[in-house]
PDB file of N, CA and C in Angstrom:
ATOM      1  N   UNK A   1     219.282 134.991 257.424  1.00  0.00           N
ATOM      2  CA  UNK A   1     219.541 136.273 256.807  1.00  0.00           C
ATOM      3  C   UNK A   1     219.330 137.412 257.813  1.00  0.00           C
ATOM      4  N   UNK A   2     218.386 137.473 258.705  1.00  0.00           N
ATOM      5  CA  UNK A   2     218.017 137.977 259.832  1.00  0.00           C
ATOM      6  C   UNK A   2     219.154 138.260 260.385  1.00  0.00           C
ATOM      7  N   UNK A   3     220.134 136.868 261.050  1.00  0.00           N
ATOM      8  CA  UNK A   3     221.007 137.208 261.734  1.00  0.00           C
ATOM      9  C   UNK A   3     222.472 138.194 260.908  1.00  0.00           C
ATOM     10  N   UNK A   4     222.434 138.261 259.638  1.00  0.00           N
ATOM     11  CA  UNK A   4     223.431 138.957 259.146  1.00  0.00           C
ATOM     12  C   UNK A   4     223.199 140.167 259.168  1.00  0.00           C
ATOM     13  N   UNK A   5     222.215 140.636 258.999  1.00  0.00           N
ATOM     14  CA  UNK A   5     221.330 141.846 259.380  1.00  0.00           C
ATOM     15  C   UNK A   5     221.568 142.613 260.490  1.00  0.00           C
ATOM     16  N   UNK A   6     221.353 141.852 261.513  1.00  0.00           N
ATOM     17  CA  UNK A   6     221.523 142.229 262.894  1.00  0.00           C
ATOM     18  C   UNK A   6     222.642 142.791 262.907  1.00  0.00           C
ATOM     19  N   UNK A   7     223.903 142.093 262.605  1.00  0.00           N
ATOM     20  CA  UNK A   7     225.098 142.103 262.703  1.00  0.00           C
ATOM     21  C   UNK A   7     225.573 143.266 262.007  1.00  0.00           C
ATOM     22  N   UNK A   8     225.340 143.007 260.950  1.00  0.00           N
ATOM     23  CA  UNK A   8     225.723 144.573 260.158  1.00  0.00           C
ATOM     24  C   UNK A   8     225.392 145.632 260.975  1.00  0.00           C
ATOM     25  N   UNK A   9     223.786 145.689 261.272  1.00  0.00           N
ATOM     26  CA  UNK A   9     223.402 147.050 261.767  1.00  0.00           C
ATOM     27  C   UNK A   9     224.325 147.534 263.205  1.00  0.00           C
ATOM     28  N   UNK A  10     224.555 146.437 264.038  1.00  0.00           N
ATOM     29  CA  UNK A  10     225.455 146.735 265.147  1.00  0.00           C
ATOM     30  C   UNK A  10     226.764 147.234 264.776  1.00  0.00           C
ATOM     31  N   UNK A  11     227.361 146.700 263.577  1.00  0.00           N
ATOM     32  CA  UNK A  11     228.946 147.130 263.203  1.00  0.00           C
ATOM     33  C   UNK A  11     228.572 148.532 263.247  1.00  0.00           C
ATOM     34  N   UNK A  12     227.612 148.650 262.026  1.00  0.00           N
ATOM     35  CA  UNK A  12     227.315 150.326 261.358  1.00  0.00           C
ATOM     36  C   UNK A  12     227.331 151.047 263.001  1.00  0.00           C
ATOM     37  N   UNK A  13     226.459 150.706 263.687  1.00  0.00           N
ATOM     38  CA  UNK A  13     226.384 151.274 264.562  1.00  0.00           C
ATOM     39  C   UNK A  13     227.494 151.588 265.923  1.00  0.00           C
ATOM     40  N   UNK A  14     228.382 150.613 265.792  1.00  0.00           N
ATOM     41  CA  UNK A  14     229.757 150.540 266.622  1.00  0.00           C
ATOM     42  C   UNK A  14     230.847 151.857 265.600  1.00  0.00           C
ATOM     43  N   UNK A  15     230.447 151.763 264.290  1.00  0.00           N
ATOM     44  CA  UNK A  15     231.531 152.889 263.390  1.00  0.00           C
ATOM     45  C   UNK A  15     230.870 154.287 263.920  1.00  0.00           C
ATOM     46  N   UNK A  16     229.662 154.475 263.852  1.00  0.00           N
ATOM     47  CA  UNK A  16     229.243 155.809 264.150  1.00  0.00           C
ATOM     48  C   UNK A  16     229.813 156.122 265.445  1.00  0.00           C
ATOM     49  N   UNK A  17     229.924 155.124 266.412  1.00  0.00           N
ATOM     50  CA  UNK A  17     230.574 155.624 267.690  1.00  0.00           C
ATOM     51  C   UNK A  17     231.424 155.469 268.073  1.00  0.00           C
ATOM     52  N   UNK A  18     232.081 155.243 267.103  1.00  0.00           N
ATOM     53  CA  UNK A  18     233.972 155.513 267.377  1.00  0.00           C
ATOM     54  C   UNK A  18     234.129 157.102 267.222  1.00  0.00           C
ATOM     55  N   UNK A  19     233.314 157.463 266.075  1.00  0.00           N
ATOM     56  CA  UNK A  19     233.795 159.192 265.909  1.00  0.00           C
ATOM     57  C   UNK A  19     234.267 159.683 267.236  1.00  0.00           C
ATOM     58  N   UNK A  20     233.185 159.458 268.092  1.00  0.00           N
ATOM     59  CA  UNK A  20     233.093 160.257 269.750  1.00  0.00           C
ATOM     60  C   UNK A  20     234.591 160.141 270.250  1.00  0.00           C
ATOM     61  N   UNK A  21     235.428 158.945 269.628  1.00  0.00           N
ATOM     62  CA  UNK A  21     236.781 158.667 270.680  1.00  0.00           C
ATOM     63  C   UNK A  21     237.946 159.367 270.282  1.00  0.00           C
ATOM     64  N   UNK A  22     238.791 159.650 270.951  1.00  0.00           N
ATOM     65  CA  UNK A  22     240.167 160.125 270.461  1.00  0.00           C
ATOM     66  C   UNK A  22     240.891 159.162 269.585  1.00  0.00           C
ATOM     67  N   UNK A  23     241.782 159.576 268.675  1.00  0.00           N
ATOM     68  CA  UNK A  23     241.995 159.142 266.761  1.00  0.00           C
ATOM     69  C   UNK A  23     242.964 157.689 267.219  1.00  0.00           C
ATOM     70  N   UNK A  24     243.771 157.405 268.333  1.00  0.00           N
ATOM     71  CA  UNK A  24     244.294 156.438 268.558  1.00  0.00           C
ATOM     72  C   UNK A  24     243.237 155.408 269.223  1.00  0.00           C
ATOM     73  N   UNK A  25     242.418 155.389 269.992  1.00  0.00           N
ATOM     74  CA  UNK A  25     241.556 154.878 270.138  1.00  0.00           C
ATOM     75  C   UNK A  25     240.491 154.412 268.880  1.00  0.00           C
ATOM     76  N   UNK A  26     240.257 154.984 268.293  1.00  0.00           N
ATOM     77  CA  UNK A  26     239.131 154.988 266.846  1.00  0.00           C
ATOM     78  C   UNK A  26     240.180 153.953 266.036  1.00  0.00           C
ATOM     79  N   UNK A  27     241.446 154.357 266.014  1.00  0.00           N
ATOM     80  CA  UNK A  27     242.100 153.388 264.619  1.00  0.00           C
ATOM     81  C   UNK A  27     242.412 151.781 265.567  1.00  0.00           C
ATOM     82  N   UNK A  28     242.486 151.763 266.852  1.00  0.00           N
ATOM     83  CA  UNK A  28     242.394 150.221 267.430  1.00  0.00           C
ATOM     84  C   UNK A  28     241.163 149.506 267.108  1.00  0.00           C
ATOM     85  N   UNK A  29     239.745 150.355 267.699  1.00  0.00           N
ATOM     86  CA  UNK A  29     238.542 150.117 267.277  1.00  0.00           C
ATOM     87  C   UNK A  29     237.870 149.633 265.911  1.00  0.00           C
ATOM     88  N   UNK A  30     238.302 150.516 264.984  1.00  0.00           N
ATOM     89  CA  UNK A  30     238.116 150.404 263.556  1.00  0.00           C
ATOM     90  C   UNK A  30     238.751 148.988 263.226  1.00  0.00           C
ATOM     91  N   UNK A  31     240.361 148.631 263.577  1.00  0.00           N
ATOM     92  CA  UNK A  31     240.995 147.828 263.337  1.00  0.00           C
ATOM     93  C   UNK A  31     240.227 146.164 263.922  1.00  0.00           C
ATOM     94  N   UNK A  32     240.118 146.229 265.118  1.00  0.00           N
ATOM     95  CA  UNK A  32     239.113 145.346 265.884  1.00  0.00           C
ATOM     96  C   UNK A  32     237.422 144.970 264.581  1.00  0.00           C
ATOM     97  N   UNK A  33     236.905 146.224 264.661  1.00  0.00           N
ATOM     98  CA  UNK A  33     235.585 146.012 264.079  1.00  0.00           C
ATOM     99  C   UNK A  33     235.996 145.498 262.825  1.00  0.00           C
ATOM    100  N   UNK A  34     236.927 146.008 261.880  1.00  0.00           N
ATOM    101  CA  UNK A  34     237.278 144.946 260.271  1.00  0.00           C
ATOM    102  C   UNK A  34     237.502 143.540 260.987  1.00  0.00           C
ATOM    103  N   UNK A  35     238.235 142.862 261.985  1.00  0.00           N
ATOM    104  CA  UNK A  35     238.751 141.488 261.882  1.00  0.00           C
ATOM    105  C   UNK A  35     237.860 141.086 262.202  1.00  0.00           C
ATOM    106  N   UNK A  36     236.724 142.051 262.300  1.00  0.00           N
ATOM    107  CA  UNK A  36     235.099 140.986 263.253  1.00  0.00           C
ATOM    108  C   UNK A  36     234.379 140.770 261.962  1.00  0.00           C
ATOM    109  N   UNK A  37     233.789 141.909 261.124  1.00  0.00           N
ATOM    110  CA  UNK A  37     233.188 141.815 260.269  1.00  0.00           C
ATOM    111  C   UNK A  37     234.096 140.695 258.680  1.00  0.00           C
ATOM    112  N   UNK A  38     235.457 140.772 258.775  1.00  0.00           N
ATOM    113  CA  UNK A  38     235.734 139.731 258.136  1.00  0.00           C
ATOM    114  C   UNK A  38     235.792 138.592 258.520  1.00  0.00           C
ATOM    115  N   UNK A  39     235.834 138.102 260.039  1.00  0.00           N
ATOM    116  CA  UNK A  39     235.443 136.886 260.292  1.00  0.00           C
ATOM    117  C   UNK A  39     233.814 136.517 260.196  1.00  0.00           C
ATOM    118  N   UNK A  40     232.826 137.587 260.513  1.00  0.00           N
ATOM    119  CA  UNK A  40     231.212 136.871 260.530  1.00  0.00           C
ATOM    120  C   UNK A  40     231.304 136.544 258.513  1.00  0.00           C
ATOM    121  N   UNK A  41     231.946 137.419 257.912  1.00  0.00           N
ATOM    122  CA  UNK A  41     231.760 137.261 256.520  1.00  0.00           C
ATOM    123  C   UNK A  41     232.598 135.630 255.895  1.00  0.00           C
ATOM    124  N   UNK A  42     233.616 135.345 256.464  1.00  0.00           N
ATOM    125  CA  UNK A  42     233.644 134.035 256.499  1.00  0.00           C
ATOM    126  C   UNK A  42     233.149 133.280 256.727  1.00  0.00           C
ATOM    127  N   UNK A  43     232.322 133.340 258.104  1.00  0.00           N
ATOM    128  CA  UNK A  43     231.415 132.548 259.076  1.00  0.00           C
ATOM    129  C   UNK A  43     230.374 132.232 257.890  1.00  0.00           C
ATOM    130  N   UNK A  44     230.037 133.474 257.197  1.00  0.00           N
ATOM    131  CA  UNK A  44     228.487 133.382 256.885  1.00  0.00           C
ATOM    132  C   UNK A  44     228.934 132.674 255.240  1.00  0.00           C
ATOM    133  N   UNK A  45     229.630 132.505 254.683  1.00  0.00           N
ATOM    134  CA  UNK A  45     230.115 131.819 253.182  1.00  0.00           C
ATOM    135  C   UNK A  45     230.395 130.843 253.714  1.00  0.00           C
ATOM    136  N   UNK A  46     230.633 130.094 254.613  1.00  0.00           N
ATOM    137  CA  UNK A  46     231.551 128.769 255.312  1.00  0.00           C
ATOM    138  C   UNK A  46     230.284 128.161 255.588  1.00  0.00           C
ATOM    139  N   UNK A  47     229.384 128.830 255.994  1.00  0.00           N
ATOM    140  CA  UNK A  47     227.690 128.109 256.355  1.00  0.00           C
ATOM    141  C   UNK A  47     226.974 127.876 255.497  1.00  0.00           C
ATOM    142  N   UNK A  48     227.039 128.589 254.612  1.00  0.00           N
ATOM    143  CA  UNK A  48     226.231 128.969 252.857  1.00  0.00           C
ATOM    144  C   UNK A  48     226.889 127.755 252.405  1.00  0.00           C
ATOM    145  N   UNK A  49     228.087 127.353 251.809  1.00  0.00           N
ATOM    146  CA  UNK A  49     228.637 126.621 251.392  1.00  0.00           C
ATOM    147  C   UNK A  49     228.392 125.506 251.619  1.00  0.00           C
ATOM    148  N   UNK A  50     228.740 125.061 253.215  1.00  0.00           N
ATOM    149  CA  UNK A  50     228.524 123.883 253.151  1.00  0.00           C
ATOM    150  C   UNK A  50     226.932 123.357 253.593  1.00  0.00           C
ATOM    151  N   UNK A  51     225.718 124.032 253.333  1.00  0.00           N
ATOM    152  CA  UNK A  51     224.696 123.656 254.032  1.00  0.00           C
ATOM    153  C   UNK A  51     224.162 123.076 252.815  1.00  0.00           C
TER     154      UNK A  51
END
């Protein structure tokens, strides 16, 4: 649970610092950070599941 934790707090913390970038840059970023956070969220139901 620890490690989901971690993870979140780094996303949260990767969104706050996109603001800083110019708006084409921020919407690649943003786009990048969803396919991450929906893959650890698979990761983490795919582990739950089958453990």
């Amino acid at each position: 649970m620890l490690k989901i934790a971690v993870i979140i707090a780094l996303l949260l913390l990767a969104f706050i610092a996109v603001k800083y970038l110019n708006e084409t840059q921020q919407k690649t970023i943003i786009k990048l950070l969803l396919v991450v956070l929906g893959g650890v969220t698979l990761l983490f139901l795919g582990s739950e599941l089958f453990r």
